[in-house]
C-alpha atoms as a PDB file:
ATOM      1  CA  UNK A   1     178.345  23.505 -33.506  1.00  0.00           C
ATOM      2  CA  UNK A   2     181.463  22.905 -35.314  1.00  0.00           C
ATOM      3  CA  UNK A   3     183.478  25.809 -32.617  1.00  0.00           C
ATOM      4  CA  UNK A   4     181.901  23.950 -29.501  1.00  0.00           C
ATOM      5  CA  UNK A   5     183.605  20.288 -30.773  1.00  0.00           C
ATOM      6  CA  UNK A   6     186.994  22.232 -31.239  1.00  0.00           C
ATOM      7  CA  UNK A   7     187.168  23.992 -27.559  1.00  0.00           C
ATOM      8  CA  UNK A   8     186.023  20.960 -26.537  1.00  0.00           C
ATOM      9  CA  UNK A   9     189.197  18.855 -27.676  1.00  0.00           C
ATOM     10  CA  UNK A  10     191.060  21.647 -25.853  1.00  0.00           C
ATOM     11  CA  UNK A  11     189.769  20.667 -22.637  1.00  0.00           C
ATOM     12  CA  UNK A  12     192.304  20.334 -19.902  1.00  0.00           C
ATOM     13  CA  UNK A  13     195.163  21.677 -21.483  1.00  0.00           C
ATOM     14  CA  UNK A  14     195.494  25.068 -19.385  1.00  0.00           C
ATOM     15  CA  UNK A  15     195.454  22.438 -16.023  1.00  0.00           C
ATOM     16  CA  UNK A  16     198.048  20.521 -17.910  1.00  0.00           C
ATOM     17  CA  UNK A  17     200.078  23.370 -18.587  1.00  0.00           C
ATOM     18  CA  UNK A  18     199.523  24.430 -15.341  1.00  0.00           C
ATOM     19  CA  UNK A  19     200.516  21.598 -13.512  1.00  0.00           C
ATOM     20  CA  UNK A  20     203.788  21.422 -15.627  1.00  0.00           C
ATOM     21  CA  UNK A  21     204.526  24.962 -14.718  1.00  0.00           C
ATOM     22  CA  UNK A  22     204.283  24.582 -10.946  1.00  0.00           C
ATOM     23  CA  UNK A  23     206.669  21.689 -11.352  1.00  0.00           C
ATOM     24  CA  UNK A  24     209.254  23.556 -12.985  1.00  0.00           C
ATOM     25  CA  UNK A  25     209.060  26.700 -10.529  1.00  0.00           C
ATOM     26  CA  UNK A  26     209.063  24.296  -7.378  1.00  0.00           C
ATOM     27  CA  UNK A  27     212.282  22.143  -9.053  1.00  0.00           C
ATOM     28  CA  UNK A  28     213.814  25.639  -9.506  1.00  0.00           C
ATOM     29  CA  UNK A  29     213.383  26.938  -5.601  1.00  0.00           C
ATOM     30  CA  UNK A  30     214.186  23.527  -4.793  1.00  0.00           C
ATOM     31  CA  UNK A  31     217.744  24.219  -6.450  1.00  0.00           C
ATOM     32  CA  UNK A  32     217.805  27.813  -5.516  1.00  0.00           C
ATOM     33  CA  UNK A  33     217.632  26.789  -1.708  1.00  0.00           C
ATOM     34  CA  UNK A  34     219.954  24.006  -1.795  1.00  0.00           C
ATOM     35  CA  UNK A  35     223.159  25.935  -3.918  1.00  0.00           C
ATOM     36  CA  UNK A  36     222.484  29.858  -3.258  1.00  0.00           C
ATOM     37  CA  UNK A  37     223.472  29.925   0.570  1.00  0.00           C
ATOM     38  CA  UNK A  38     226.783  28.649  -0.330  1.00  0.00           C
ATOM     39  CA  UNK A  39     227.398  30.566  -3.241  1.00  0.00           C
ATOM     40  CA  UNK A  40     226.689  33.775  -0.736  1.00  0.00           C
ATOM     41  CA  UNK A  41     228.761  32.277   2.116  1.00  0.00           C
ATOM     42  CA  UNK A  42     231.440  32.262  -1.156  1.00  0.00           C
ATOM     43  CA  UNK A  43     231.058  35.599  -2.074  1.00  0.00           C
ATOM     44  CA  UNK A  44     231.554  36.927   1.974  1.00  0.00           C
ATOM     45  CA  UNK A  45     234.224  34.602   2.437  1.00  0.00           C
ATOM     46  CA  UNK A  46     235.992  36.159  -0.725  1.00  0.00           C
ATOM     47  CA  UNK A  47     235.326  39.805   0.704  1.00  0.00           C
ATOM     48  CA  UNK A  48     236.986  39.008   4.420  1.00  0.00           C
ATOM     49  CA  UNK A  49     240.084  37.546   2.682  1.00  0.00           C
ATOM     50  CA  UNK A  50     240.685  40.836   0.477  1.00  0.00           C
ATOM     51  CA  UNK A  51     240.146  42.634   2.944  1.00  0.00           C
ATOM     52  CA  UNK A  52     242.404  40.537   5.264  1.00  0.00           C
ATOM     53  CA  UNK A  53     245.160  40.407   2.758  1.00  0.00           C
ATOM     54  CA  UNK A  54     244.873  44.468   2.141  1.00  0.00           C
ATOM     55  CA  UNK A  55     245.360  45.279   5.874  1.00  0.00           C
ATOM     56  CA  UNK A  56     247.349  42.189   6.819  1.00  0.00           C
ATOM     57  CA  UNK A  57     250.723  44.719   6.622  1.00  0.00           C
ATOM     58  CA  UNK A  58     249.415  47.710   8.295  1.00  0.00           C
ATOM     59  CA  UNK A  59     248.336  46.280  11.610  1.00  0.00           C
ATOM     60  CA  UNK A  60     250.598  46.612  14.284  1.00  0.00           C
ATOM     61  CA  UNK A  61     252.133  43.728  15.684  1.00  0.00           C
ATOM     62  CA  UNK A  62     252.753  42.455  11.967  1.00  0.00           C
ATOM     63  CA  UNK A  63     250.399  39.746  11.315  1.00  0.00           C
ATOM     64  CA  UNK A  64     252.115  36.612  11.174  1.00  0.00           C
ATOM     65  CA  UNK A  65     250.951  33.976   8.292  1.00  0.00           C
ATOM     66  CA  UNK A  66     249.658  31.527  10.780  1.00  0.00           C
ATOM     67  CA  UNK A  67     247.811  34.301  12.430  1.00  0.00           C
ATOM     68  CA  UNK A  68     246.000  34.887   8.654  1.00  0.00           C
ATOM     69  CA  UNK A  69     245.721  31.662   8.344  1.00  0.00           C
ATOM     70  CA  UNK A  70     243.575  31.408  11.550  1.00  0.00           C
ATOM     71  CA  UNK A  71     241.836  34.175  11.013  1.00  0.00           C
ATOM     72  CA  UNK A  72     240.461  33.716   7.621  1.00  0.00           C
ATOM     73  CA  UNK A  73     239.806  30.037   9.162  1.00  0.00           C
ATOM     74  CA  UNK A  74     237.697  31.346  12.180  1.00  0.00           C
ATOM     75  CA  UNK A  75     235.802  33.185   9.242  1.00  0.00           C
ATOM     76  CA  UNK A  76     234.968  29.836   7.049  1.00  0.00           C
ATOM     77  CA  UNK A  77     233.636  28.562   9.873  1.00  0.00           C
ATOM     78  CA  UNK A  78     231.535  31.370  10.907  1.00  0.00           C
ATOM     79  CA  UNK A  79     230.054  31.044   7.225  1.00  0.00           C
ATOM     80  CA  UNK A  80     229.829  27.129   6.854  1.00  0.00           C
ATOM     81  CA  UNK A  81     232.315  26.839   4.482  1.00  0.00           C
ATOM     82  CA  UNK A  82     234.082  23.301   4.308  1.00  0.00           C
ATOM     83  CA  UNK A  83     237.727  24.511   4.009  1.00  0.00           C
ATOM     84  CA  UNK A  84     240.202  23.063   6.475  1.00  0.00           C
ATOM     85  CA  UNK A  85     243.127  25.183   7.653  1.00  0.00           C
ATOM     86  CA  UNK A  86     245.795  23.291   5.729  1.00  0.00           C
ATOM     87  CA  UNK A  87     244.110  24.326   2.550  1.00  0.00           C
ATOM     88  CA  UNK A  88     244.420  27.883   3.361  1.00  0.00           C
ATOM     89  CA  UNK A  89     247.983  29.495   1.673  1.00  0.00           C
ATOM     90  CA  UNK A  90     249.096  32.714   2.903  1.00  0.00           C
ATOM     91  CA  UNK A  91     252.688  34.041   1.743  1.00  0.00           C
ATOM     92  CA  UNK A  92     254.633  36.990   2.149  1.00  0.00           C
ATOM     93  CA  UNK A  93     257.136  38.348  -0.659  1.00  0.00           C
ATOM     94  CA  UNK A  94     258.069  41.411   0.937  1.00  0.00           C
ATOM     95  CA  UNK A  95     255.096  43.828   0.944  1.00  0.00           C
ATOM     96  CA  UNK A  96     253.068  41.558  -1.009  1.00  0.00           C
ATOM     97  CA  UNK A  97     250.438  39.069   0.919  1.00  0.00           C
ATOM     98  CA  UNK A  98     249.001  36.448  -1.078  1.00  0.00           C
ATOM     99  CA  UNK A  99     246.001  33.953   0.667  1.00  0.00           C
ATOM    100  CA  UNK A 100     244.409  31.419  -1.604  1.00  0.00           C
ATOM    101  CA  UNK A 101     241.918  28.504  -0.375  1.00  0.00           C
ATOM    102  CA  UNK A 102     240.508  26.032  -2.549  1.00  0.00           C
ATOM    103  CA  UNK A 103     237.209  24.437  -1.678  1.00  0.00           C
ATOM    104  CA  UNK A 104     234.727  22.128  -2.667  1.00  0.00           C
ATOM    105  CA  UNK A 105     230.872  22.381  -1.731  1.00  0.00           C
ATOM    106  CA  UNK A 106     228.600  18.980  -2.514  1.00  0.00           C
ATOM    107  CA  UNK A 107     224.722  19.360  -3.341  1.00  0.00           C
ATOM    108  CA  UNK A 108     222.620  16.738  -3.175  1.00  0.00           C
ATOM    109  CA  UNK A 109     219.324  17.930  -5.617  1.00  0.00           C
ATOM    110  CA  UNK A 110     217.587  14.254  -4.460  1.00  0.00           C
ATOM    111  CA  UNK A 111     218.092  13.132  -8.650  1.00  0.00           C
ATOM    112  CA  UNK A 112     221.498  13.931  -8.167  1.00  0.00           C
ATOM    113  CA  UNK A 113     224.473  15.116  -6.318  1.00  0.00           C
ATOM    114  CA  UNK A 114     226.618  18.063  -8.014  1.00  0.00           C
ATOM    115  CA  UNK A 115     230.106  19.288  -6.561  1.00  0.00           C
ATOM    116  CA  UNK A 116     231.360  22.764  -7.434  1.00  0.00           C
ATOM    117  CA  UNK A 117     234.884  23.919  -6.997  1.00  0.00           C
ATOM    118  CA  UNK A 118     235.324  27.095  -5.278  1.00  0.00           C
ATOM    119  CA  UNK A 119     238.838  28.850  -5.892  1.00  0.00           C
ATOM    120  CA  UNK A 120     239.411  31.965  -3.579  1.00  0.00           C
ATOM    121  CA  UNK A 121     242.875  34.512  -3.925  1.00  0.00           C
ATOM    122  CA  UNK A 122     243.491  37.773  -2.723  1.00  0.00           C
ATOM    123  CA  UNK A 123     246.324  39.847  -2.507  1.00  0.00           C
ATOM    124  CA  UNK A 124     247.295  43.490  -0.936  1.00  0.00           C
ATOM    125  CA  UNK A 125     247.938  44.906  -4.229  1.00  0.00           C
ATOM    126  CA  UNK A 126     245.882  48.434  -4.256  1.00  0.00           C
ATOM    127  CA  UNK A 127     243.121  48.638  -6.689  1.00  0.00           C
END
């Protein structure tokens, strides 16, 4: 008798649990969908302007930096990113092309809104 009056101050507690569980896994896909697609659009964005900067020399016409500029712009766009063109630097110090673009992305998570600063450089250095 005395087991049956312990489980059954127990009851519930696995739903409970449960229930809290779920909660936490939704609030964490919730987040995942809201932030990850811009952290990948990040990540591609960073890739096309290395690889812009690396061949930016060896293309014939030369590349001028406005025509950089407006590519790596077309390229944010294609992706989502919020950059404008002004905040896209290119510079040339003789063989050396630098491109820089500094970003900000806002999430709203419904409790509350987070902004992250995204800073992308490149260079044609070799690796």
């Amino acid at each position: 008798m005395q087991a049956m009056r312990v489980h059954g101050s127990e009851r519930g507690g696995a739903k409970l649990s449960f229930a809290i569980t779920v909660i936490i896994l939704a609030t964490m896909a919730f987040c995942a969908v809201k932030v990850v697609p811009s952290w990948f659009a990040n990540y591609q964005l960073q890739d096309a302007i290395t690889t812009e900067a690396r061949f930016a020399t060896s293309t014939y016409p030369k590349k001028t930096p406005e025509d950089i500029q407006g590519d790596v712009f077309k390229k944010a766009s294609e992706l989502g990113v919020p950059a404008r063109k002004e905040d896209i630097k290119v510079t040339f110090e003789g063989n050396l092309v630098t491109i820089s673009l500094d970003y900000s992305v806002s999430y709203d998570l419904v409790v509350t809104q987070i902004t992250h600063q995204f800073h992308l450089y490149a260079d044609s250095r070799p690796i």
